[in-house]
Protein backbone atom coordinates (compact mmCIF):
# COMPACT_ATOMS: atom_id res chain seq x y z
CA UNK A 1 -16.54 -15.49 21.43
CA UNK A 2 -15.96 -12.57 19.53
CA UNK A 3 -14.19 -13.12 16.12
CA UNK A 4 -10.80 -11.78 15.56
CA UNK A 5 -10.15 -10.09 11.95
CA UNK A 6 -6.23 -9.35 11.68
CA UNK A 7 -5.60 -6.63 9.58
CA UNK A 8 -2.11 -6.64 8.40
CA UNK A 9 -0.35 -3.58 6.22
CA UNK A 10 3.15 -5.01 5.09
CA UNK A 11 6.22 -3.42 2.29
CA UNK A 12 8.00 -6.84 0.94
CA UNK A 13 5.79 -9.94 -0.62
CA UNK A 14 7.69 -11.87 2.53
CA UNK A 15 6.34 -10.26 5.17
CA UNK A 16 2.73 -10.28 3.90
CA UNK A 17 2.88 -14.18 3.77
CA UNK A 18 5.17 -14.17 7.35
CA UNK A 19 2.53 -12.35 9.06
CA UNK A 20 -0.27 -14.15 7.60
CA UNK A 21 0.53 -17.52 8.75
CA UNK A 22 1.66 -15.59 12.23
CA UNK A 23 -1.70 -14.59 12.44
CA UNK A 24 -3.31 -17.26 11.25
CA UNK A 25 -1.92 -19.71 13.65
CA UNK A 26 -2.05 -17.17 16.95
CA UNK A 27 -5.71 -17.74 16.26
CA UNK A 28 -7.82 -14.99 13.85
CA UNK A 29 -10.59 -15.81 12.31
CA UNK A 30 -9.89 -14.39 9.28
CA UNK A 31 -7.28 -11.47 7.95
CA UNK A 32 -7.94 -7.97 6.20
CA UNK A 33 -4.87 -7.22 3.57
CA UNK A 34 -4.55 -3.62 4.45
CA UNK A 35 -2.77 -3.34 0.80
CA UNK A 36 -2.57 0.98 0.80
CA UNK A 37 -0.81 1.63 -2.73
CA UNK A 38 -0.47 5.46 -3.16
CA UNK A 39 0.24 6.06 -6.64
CA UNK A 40 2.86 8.67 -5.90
CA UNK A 41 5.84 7.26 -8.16
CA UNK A 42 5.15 8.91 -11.15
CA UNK A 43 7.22 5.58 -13.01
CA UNK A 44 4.90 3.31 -12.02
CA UNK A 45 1.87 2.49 -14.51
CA UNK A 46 -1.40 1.72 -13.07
CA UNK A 47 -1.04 -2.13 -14.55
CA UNK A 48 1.79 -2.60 -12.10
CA UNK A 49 0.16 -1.13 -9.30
CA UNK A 50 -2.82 -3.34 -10.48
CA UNK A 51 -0.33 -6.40 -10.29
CA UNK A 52 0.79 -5.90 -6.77
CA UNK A 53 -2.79 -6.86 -5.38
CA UNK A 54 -2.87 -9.59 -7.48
CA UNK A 55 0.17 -10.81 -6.78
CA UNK A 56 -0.12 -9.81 -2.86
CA UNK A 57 -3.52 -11.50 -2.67
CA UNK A 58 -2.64 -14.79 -4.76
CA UNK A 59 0.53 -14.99 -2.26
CA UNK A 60 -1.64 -15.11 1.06
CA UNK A 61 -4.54 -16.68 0.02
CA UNK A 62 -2.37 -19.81 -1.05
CA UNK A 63 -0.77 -20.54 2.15
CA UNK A 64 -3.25 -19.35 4.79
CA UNK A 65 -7.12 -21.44 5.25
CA UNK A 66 -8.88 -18.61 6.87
CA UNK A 67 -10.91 -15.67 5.43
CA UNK A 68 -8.98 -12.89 3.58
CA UNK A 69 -10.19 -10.07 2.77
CA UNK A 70 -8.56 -6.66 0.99
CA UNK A 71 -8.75 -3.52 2.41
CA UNK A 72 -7.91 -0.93 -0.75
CA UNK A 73 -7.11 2.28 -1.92
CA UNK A 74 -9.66 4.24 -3.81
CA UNK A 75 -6.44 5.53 -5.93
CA UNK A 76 -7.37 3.57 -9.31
CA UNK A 77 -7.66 4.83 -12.97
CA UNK A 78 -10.35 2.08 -13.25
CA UNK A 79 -11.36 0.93 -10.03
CA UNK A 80 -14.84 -0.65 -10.22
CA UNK A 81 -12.83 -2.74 -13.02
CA UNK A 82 -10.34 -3.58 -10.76
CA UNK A 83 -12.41 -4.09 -8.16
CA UNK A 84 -14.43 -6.86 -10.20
CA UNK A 85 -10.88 -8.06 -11.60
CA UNK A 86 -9.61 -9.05 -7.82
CA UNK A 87 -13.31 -10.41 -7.44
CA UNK A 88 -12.67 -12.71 -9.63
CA UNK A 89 -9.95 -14.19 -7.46
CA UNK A 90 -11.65 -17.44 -5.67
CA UNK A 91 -9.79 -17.38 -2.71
CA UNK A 92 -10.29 -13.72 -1.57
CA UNK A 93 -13.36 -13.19 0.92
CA UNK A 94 -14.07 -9.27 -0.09
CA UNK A 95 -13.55 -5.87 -0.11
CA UNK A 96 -13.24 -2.95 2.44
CA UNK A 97 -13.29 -0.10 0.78
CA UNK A 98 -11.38 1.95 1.62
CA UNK A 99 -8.02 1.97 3.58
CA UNK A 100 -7.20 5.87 5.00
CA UNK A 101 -3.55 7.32 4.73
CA UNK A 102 -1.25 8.85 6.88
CA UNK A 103 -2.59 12.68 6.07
CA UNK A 104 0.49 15.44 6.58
CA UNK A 105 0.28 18.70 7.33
CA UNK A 106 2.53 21.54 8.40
CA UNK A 107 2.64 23.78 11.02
CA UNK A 108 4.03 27.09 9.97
CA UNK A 109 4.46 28.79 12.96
CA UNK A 110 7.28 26.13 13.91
CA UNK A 111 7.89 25.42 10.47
CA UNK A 112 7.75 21.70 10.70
CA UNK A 113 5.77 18.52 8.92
CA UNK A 114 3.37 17.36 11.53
CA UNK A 115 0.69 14.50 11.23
CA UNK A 116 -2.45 15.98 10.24
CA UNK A 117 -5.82 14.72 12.18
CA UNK A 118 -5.40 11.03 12.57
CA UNK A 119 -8.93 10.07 12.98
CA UNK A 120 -11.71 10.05 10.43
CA UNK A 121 -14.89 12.63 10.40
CA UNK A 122 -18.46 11.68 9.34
CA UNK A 123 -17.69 13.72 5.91
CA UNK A 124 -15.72 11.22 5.00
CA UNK A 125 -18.27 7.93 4.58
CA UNK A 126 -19.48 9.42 1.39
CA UNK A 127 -16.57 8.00 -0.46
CA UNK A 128 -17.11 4.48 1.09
CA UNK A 129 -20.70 5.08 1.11
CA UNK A 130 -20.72 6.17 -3.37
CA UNK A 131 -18.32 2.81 -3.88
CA UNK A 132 -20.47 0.43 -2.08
CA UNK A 133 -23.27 1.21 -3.75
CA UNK A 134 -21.52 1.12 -7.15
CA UNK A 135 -20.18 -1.95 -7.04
CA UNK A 136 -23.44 -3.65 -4.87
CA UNK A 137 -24.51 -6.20 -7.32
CA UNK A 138 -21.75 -5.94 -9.69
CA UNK A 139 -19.23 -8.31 -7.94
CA UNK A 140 -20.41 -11.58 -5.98
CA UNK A 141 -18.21 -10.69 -2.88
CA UNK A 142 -18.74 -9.15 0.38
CA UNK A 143 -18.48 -5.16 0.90
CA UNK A 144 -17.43 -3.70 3.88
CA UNK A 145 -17.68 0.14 4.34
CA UNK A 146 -14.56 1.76 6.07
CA UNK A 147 -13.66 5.36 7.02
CA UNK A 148 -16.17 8.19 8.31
CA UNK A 149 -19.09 5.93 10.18
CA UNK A 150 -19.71 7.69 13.30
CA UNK A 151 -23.23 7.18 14.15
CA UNK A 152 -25.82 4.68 13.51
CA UNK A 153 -27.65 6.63 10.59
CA UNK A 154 -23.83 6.35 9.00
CA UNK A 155 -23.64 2.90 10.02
CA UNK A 156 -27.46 2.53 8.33
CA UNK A 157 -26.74 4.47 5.16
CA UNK A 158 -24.17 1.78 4.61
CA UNK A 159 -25.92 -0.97 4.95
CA UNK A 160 -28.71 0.38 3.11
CA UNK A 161 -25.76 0.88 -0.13
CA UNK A 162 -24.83 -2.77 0.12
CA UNK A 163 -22.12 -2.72 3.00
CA UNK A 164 -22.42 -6.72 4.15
CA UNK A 165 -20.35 -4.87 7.20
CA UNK A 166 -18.93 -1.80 8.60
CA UNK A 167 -16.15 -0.25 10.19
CA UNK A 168 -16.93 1.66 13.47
CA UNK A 169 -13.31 3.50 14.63
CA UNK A 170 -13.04 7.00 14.99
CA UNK A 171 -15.71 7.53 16.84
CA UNK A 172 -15.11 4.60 19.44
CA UNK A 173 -11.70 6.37 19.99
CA UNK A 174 -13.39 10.06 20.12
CA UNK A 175 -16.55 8.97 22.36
CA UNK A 176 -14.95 5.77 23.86
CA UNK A 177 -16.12 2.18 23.84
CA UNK A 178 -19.71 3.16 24.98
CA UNK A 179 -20.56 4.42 21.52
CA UNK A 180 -20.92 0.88 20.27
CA UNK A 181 -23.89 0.46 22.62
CA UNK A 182 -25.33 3.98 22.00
CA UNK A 183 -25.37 3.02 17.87
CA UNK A 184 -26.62 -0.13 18.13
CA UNK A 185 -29.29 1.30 20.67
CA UNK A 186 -30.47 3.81 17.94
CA UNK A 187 -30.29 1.38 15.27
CA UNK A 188 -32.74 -0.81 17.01
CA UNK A 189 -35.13 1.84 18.15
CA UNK A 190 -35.04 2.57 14.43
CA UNK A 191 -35.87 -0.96 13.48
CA UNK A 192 -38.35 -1.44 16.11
CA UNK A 193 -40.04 1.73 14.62
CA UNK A 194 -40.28 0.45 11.08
């Protein structure tokens, strides 16, 4: 009974409609395009990089008939404009905002590139948490915060920005599946207090 969102990351514009439709038709309810551009290629204007979402988004949208949604990078020169340009696209369902990168780091007492912490801490919603309520309003599509909830008061500061949904992951791999009871526990003590 619970719905199943797919999120799919992909490189070529084959494989994001491939495993789309694979998706699709093993049974999700709808799919997040987990589209992370990292402007890093110092060749590549931010108009392209613009493009590739469109194009990306246009490509699945057109050949799957369940909810998409795009899960972005906060790497834009302009992004609440490009956030309301790719609103503007009828198909697509919303926005997460944001998608989090592979972070490296090094250790120098071996002297080798290592992964830096994989999993998110509560420092990080306020990026999520200044977007949402930027663009709250501005675009006529769902927001979904992402990155850095770890409580319920994150999970409520969200919502309270505009966030139609959030992301709870960290903290359910830190504190285990239990921590989905123990926020929504708090949040409805809160509520009942009100």
């Amino acid at each position: 009974d619970i719905p199943v969102i797919a999120s799919i990351n992909c490189v070529s514009a084959n494989e994001w409609i491939s495993f789309a439709k694979s998706v699709e038709q093993e049974g999700a309810d709808a799919i997040e395009l987990n589209i992370a551009l990292l402007p890093s290629n110092p060749k590549t204007t931010s108009a392209e990089s613009e493009k590739k979402y469109v194009e990306i988004i246009h490509a699945v949208t057109e050949m799957v008939s369940i909810p998409v949604t795009l899960k972005m990078s906060h790497y834009s020169s302009s992004l609440a404009n490009l956030i309301q340009k790719l609103s503007w696209i009828n198909n697509l369902s919303g926005f997460v905002l944001f998608n989090r990168f592979y972070t490296p780091d090094i250790d120098i007492d071996r002297m080798v590139i290592k992964s830096a912490d994989i999993l998110s801490s509560p420092s990080e919603g306020c990026s999520s948490l200044r977007w949402i309520a930027l663009m709250y309003g501005q675009i006529e599509k769902d927001l979904v915060a992402s990155t850095g909830v770890h409580d319920s008061e994150g999970l409520i500061k969200q919502i309270l920005a505009g966030a139609t949904a959030v992301q709870v992951v960290s903290t359910i791999y830190k504190n285990h599946a239990g921590q989905i009871t123990t926020i929504l526990k708090v949040i409805c003590l809160k509520l009942d207090a009100t």
